[in-house]
PDB file of N, CA and C in Angstrom:
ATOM      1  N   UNK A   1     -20.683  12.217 156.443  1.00  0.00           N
ATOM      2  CA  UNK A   1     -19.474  12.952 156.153  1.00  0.00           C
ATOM      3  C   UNK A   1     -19.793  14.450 156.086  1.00  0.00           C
ATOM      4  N   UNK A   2     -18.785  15.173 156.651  1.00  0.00           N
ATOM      5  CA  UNK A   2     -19.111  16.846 156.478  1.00  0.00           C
ATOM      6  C   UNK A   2     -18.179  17.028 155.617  1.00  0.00           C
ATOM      7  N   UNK A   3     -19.061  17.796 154.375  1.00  0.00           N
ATOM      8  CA  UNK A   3     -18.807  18.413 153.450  1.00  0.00           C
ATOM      9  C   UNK A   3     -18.139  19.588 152.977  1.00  0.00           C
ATOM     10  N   UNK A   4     -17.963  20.448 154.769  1.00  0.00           N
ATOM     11  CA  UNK A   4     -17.719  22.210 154.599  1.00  0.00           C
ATOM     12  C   UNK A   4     -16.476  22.227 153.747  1.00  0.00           C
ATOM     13  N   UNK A   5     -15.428  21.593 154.248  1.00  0.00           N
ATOM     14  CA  UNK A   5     -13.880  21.575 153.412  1.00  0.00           C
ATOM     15  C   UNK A   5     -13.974  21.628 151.977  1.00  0.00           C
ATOM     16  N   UNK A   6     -14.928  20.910 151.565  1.00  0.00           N
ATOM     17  CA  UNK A   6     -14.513  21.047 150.475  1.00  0.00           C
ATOM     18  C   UNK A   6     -14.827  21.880 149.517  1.00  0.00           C
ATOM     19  N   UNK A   7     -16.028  22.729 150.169  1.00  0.00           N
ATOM     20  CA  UNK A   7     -16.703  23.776 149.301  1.00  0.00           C
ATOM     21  C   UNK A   7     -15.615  25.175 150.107  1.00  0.00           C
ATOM     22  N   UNK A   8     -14.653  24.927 150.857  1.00  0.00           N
ATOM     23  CA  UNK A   8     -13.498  26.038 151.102  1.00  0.00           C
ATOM     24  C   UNK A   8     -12.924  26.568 150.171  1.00  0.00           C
ATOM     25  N   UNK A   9     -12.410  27.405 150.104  1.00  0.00           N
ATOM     26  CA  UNK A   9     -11.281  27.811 148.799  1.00  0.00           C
ATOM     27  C   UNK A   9     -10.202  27.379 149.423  1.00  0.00           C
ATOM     28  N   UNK A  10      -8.920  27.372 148.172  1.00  0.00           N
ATOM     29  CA  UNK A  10      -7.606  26.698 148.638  1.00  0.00           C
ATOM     30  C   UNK A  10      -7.009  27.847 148.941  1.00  0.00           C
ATOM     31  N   UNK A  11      -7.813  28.840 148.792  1.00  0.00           N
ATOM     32  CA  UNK A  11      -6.761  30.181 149.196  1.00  0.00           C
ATOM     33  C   UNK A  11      -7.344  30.633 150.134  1.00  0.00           C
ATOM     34  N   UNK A  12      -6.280  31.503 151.215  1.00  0.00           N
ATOM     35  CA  UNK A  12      -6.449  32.012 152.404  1.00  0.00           C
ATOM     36  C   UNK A  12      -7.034  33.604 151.893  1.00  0.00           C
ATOM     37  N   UNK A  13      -8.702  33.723 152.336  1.00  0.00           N
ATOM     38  CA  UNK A  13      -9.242  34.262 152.172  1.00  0.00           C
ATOM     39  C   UNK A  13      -9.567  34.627 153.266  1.00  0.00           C
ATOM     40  N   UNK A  14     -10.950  36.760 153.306  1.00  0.00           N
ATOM     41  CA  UNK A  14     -11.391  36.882 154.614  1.00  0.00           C
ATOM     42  C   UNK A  14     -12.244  36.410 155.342  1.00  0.00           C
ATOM     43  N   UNK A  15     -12.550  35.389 154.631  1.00  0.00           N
ATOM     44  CA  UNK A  15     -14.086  34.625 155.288  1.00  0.00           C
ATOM     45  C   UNK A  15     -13.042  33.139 156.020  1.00  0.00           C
ATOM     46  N   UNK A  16     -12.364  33.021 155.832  1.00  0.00           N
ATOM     47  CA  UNK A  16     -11.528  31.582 156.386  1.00  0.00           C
ATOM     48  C   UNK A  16     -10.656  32.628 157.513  1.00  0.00           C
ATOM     49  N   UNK A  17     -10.116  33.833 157.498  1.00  0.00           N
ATOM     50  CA  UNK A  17      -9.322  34.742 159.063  1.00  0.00           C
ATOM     51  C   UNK A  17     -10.487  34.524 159.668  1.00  0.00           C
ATOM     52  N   UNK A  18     -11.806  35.231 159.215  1.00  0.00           N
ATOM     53  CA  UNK A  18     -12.937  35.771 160.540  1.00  0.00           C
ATOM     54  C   UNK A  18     -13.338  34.344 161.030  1.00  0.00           C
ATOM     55  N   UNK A  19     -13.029  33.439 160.387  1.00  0.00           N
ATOM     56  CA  UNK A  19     -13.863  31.947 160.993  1.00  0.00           C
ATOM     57  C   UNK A  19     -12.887  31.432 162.104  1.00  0.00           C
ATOM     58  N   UNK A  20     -11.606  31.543 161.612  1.00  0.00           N
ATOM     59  CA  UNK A  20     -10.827  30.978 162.369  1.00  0.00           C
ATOM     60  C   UNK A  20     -10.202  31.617 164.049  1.00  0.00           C
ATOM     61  N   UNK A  21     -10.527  30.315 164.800  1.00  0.00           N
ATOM     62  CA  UNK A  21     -10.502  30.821 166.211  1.00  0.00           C
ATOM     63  C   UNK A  21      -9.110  31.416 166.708  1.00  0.00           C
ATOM     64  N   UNK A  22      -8.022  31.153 165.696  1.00  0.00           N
ATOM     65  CA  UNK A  22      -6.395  31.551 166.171  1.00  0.00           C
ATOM     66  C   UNK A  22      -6.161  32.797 165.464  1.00  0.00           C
ATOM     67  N   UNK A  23      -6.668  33.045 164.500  1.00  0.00           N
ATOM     68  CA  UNK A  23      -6.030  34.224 163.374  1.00  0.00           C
ATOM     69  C   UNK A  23      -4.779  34.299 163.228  1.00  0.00           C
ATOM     70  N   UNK A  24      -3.717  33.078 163.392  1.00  0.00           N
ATOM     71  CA  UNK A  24      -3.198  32.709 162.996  1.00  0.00           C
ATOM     72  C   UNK A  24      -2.631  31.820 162.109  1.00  0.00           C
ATOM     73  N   UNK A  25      -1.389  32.266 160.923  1.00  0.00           N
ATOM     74  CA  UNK A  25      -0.743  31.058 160.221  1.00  0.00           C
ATOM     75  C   UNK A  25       0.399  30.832 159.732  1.00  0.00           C
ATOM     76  N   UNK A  26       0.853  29.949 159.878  1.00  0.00           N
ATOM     77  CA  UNK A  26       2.483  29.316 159.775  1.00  0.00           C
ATOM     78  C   UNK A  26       3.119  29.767 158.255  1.00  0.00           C
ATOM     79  N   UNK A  27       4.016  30.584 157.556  1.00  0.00           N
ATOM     80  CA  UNK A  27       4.352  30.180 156.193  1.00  0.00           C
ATOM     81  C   UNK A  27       4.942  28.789 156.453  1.00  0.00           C
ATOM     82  N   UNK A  28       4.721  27.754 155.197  1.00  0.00           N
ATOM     83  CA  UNK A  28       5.578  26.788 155.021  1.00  0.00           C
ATOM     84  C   UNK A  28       6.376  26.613 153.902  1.00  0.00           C
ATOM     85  N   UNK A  29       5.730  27.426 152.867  1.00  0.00           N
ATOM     86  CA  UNK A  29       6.722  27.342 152.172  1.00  0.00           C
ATOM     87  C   UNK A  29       7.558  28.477 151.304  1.00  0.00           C
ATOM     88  N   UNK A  30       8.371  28.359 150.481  1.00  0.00           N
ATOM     89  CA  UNK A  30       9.209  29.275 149.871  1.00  0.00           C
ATOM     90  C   UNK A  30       7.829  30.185 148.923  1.00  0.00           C
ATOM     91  N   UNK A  31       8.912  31.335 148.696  1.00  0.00           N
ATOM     92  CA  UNK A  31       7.582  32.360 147.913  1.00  0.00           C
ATOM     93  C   UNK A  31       7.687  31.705 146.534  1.00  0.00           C
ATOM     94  N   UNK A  32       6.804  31.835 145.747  1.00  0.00           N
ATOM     95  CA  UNK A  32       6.989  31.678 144.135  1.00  0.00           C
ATOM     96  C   UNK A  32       6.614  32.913 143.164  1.00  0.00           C
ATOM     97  N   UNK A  33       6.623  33.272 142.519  1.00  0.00           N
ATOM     98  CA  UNK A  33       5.772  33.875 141.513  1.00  0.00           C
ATOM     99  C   UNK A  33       4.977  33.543 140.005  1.00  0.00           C
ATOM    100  N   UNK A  34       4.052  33.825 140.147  1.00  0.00           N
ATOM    101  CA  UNK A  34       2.751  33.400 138.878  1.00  0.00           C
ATOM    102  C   UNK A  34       2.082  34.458 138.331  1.00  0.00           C
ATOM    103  N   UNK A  35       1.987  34.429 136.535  1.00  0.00           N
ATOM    104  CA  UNK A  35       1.297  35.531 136.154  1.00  0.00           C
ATOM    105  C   UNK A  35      -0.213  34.605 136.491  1.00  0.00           C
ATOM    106  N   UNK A  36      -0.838  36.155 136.769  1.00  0.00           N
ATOM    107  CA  UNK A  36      -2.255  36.111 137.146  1.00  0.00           C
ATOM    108  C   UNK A  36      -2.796  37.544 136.243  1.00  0.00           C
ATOM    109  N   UNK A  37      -4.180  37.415 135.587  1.00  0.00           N
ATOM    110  CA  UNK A  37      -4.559  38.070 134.825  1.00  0.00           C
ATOM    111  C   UNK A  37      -6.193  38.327 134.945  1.00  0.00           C
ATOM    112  N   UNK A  38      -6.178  39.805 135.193  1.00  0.00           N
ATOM    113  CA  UNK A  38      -7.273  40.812 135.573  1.00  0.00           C
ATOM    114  C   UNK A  38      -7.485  41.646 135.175  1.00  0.00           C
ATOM    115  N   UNK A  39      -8.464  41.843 134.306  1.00  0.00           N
ATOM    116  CA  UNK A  39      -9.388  43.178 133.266  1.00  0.00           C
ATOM    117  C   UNK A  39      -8.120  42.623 132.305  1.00  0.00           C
ATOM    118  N   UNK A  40      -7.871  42.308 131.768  1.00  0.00           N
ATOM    119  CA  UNK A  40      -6.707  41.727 130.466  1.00  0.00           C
ATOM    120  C   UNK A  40      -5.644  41.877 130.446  1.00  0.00           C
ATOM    121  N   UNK A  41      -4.846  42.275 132.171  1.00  0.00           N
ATOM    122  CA  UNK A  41      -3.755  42.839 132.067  1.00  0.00           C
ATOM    123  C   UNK A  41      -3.167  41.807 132.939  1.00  0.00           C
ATOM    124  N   UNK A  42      -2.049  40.916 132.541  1.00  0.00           N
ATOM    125  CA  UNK A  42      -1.084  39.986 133.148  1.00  0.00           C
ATOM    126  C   UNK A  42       0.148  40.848 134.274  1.00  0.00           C
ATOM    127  N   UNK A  43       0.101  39.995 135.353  1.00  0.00           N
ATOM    128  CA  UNK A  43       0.786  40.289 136.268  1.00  0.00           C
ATOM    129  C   UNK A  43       1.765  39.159 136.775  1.00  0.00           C
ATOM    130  N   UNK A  44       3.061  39.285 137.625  1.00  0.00           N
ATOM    131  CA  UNK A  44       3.361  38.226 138.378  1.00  0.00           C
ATOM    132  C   UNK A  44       2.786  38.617 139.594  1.00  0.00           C
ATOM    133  N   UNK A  45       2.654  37.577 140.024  1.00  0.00           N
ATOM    134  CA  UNK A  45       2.040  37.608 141.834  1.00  0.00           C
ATOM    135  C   UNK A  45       2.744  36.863 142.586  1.00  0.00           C
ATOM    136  N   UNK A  46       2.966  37.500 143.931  1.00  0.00           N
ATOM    137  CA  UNK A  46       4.295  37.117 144.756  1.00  0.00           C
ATOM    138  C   UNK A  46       3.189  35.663 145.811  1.00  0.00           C
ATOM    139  N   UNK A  47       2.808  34.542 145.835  1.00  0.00           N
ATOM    140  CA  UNK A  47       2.364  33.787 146.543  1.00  0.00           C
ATOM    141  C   UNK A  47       3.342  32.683 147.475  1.00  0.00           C
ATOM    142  N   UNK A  48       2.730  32.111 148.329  1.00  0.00           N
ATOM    143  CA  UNK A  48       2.768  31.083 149.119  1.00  0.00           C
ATOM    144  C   UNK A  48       2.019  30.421 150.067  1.00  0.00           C
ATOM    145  N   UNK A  49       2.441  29.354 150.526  1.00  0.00           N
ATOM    146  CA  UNK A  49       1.580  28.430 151.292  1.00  0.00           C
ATOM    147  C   UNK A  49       1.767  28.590 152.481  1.00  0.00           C
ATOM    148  N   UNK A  50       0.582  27.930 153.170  1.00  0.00           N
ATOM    149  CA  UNK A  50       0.602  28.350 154.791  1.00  0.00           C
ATOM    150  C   UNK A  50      -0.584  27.626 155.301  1.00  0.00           C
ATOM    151  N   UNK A  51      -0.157  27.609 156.480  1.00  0.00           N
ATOM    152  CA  UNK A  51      -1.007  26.710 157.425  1.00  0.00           C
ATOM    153  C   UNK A  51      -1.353  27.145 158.302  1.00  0.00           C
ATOM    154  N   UNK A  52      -3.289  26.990 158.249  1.00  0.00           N
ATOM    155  CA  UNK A  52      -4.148  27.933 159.314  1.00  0.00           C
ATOM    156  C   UNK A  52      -4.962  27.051 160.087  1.00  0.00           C
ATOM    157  N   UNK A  53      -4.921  27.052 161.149  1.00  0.00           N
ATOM    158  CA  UNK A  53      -5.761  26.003 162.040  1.00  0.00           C
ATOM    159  C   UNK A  53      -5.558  24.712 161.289  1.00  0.00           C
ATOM    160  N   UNK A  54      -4.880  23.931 160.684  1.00  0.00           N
ATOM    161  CA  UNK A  54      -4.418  22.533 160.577  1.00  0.00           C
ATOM    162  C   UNK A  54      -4.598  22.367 159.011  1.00  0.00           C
ATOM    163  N   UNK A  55      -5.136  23.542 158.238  1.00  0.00           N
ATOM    164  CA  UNK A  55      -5.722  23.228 156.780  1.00  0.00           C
ATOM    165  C   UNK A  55      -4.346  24.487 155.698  1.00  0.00           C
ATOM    166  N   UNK A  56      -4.135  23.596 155.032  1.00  0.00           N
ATOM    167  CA  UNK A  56      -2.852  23.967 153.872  1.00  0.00           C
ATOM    168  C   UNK A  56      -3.343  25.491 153.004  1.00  0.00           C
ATOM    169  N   UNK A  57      -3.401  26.193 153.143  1.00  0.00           N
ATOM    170  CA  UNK A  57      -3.892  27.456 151.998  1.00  0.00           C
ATOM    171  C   UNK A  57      -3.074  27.833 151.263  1.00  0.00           C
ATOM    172  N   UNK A  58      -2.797  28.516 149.876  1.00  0.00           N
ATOM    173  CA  UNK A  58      -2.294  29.304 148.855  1.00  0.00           C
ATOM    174  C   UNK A  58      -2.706  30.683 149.556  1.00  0.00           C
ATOM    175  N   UNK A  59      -1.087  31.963 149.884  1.00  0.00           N
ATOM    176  CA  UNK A  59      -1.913  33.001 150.330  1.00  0.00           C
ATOM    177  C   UNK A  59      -0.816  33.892 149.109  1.00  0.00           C
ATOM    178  N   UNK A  60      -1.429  34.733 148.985  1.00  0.00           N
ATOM    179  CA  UNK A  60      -1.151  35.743 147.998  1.00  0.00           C
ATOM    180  C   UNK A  60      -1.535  37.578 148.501  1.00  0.00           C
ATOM    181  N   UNK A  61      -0.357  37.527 149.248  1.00  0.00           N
ATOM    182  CA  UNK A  61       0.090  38.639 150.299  1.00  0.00           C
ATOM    183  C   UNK A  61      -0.436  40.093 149.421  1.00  0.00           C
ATOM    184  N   UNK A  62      -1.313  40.813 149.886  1.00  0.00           N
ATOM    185  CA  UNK A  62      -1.125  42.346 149.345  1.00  0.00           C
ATOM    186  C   UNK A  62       0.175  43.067 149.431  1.00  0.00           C
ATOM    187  N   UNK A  63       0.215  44.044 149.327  1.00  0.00           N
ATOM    188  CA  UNK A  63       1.511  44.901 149.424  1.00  0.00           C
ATOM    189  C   UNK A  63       1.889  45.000 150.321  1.00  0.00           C
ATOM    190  N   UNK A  64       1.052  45.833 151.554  1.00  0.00           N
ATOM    191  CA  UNK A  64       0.795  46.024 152.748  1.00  0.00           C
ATOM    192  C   UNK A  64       1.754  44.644 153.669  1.00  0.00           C
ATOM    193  N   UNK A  65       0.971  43.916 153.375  1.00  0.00           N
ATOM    194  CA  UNK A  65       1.508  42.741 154.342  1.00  0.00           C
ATOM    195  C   UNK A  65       2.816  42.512 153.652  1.00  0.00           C
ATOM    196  N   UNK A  66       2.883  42.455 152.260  1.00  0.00           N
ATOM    197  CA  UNK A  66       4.665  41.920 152.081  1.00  0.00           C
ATOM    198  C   UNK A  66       5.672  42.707 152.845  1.00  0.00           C
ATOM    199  N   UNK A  67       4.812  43.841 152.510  1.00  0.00           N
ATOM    200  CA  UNK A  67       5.817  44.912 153.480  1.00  0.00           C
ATOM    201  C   UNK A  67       6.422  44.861 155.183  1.00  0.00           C
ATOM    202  N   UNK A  68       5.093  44.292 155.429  1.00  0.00           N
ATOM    203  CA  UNK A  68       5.139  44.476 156.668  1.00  0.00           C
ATOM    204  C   UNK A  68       6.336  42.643 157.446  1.00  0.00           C
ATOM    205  N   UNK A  69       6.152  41.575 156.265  1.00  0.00           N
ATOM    206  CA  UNK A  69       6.869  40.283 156.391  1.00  0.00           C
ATOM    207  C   UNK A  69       9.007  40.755 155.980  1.00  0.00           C
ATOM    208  N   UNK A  70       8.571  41.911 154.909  1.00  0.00           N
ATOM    209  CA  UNK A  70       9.818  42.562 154.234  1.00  0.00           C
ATOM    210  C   UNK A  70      10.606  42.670 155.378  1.00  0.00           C
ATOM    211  N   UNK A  71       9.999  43.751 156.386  1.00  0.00           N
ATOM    212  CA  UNK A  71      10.264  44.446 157.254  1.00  0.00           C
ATOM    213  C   UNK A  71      11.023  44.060 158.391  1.00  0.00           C
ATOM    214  N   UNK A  72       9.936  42.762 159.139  1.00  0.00           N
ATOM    215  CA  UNK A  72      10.287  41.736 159.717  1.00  0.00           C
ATOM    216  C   UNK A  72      11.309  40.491 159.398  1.00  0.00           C
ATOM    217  N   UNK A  73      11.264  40.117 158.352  1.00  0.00           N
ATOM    218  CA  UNK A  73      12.211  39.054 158.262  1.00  0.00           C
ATOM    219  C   UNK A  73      12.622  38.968 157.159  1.00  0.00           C
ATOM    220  N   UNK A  74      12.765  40.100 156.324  1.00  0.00           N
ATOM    221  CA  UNK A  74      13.702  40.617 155.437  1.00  0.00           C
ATOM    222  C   UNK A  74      13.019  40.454 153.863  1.00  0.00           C
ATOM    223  N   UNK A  75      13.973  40.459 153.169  1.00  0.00           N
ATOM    224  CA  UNK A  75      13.512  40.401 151.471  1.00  0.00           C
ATOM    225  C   UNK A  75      13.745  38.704 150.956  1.00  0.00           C
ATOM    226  N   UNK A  76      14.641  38.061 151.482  1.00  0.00           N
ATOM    227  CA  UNK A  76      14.616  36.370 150.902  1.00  0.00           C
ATOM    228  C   UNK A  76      13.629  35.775 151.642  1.00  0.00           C
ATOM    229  N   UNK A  77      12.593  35.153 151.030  1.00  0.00           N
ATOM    230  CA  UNK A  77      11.573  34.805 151.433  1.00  0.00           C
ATOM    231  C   UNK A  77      12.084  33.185 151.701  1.00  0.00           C
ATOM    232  N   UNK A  78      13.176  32.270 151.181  1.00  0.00           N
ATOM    233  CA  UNK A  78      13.358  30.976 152.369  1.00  0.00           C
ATOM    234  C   UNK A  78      13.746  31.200 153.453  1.00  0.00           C
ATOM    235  N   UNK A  79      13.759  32.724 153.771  1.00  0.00           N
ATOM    236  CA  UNK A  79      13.991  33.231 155.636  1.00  0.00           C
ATOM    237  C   UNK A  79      12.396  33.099 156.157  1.00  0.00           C
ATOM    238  N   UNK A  80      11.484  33.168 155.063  1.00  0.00           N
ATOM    239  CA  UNK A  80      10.404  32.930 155.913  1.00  0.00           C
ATOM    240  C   UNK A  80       9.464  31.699 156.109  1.00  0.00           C
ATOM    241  N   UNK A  81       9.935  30.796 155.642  1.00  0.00           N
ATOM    242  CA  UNK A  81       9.528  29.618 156.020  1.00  0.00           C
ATOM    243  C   UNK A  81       9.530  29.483 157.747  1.00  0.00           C
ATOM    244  N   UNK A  82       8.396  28.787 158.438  1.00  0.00           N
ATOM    245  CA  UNK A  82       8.340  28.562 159.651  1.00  0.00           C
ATOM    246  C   UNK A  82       7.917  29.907 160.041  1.00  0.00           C
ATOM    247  N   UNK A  83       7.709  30.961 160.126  1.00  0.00           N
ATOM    248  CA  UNK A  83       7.305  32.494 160.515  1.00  0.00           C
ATOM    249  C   UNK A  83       5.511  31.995 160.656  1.00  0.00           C
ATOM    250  N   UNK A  84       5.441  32.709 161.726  1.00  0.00           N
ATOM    251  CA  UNK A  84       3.975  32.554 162.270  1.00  0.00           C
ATOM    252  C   UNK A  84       3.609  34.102 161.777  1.00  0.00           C
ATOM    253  N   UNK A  85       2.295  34.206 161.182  1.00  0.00           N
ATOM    254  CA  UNK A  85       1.803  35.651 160.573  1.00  0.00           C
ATOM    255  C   UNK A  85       0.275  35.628 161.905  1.00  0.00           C
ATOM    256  N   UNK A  86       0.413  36.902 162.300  1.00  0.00           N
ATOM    257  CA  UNK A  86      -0.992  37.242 162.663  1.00  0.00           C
ATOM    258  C   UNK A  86      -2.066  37.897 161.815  1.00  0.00           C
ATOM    259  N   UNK A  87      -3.165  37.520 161.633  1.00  0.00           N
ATOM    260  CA  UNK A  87      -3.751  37.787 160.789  1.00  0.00           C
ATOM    261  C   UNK A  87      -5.324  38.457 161.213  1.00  0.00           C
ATOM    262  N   UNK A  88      -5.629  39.896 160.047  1.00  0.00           N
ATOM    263  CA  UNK A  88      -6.458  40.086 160.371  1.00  0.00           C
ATOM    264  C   UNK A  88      -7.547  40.792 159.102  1.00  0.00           C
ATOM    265  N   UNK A  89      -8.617  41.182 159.380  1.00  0.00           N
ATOM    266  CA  UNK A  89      -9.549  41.816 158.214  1.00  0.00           C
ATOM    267  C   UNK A  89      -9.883  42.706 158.192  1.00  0.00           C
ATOM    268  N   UNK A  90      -9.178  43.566 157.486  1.00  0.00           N
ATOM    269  CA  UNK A  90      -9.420  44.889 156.913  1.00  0.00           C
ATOM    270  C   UNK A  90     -10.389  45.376 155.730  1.00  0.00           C
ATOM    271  N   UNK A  91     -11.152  47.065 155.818  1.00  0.00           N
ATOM    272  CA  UNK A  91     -12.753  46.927 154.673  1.00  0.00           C
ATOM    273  C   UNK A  91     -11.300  47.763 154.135  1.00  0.00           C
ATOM    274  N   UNK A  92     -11.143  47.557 152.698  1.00  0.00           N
ATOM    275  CA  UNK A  92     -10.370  48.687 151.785  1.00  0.00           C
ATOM    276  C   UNK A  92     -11.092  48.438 150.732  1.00  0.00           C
ATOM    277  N   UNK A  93     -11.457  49.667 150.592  1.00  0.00           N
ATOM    278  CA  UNK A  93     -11.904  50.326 149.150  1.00  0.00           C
ATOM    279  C   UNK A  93     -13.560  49.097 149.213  1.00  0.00           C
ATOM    280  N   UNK A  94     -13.679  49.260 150.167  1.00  0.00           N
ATOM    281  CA  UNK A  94     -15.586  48.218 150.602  1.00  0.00           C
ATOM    282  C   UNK A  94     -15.206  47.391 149.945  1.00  0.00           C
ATOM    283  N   UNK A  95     -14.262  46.494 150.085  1.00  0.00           N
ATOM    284  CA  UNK A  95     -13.901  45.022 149.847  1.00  0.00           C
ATOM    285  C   UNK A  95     -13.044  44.569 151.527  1.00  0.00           C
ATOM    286  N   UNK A  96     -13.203  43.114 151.440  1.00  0.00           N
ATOM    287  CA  UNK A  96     -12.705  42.380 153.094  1.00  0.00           C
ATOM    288  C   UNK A  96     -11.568  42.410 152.598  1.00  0.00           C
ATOM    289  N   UNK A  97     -10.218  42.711 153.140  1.00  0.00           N
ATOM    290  CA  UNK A  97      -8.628  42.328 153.065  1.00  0.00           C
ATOM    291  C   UNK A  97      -8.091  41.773 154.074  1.00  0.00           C
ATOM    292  N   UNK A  98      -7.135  40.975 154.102  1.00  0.00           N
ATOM    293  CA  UNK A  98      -6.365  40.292 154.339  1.00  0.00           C
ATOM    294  C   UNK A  98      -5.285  40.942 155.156  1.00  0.00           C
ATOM    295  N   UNK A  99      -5.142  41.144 156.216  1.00  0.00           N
ATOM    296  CA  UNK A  99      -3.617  41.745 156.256  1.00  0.00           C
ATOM    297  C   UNK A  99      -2.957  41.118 157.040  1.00  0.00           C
ATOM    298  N   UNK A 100      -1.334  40.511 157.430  1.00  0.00           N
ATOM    299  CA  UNK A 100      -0.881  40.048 158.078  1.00  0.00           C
ATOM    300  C   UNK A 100       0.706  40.627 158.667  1.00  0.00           C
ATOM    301  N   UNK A 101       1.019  39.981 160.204  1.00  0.00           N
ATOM    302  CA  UNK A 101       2.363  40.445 160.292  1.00  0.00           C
ATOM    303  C   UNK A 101       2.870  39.573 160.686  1.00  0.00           C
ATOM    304  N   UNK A 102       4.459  39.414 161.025  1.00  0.00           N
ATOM    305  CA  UNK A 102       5.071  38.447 161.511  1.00  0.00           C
ATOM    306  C   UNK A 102       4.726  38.674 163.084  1.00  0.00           C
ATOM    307  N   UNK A 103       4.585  37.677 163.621  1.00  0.00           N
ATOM    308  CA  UNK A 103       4.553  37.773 165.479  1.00  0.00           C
ATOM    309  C   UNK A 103       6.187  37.497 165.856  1.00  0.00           C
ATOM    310  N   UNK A 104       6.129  38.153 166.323  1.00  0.00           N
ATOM    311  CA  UNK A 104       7.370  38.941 167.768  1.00  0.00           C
ATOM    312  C   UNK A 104       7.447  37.325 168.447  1.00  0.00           C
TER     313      UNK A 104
END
């Protein structure tokens, strides 16, 4: 049995874009929001799910990219269910990022 899956993260990270041969992924589902908490300070975070080369991820959009999904297919995010994102990896601030857009 190969093991790689399971030592994956469930979240769409830059080491799972650069691996993947499509750099592409499907939203499937509606956005949610969740506090998430860093250096002691609680936040909501705008997330959702999506599907990259056949495997389910949790992605949790930077600004940048919400903007850029905003832009494209508006502010109600059950408009973006089914939206294919192109995806790619950006160095900001010497960390790997995430950035994505809707494809045309």
């Amino acid at each position: 049995m190969n093991t790689k899956e399971f030592s994956e993260s469930d979240y769409l990270t830059a080491e799972i874009v650069k691996n993947s041969p499509t750099k592409r992924a499907t939203i499937i589902s509606d956005a949610t929001s969740t506090p998430v908490t860093f250096d002691g300070i609680t936040r909501d975070r705008l997330g959702f799910e999506v599907e990259i080369d056949g495997k389910k991820k949790s992605y949790r959009p930077n600004k940048d990219t919400l903007k850029n999904i905003q832009e494209a297919a508006g502010f109600e995010s059950t408009k973006w269910v089914g939206k294919v994102l192109n995806l790619s990896v950006v160095k900001y601030m010497g960390k790997d990022s995430v950035v994505a857009t809707i494809e045309k």
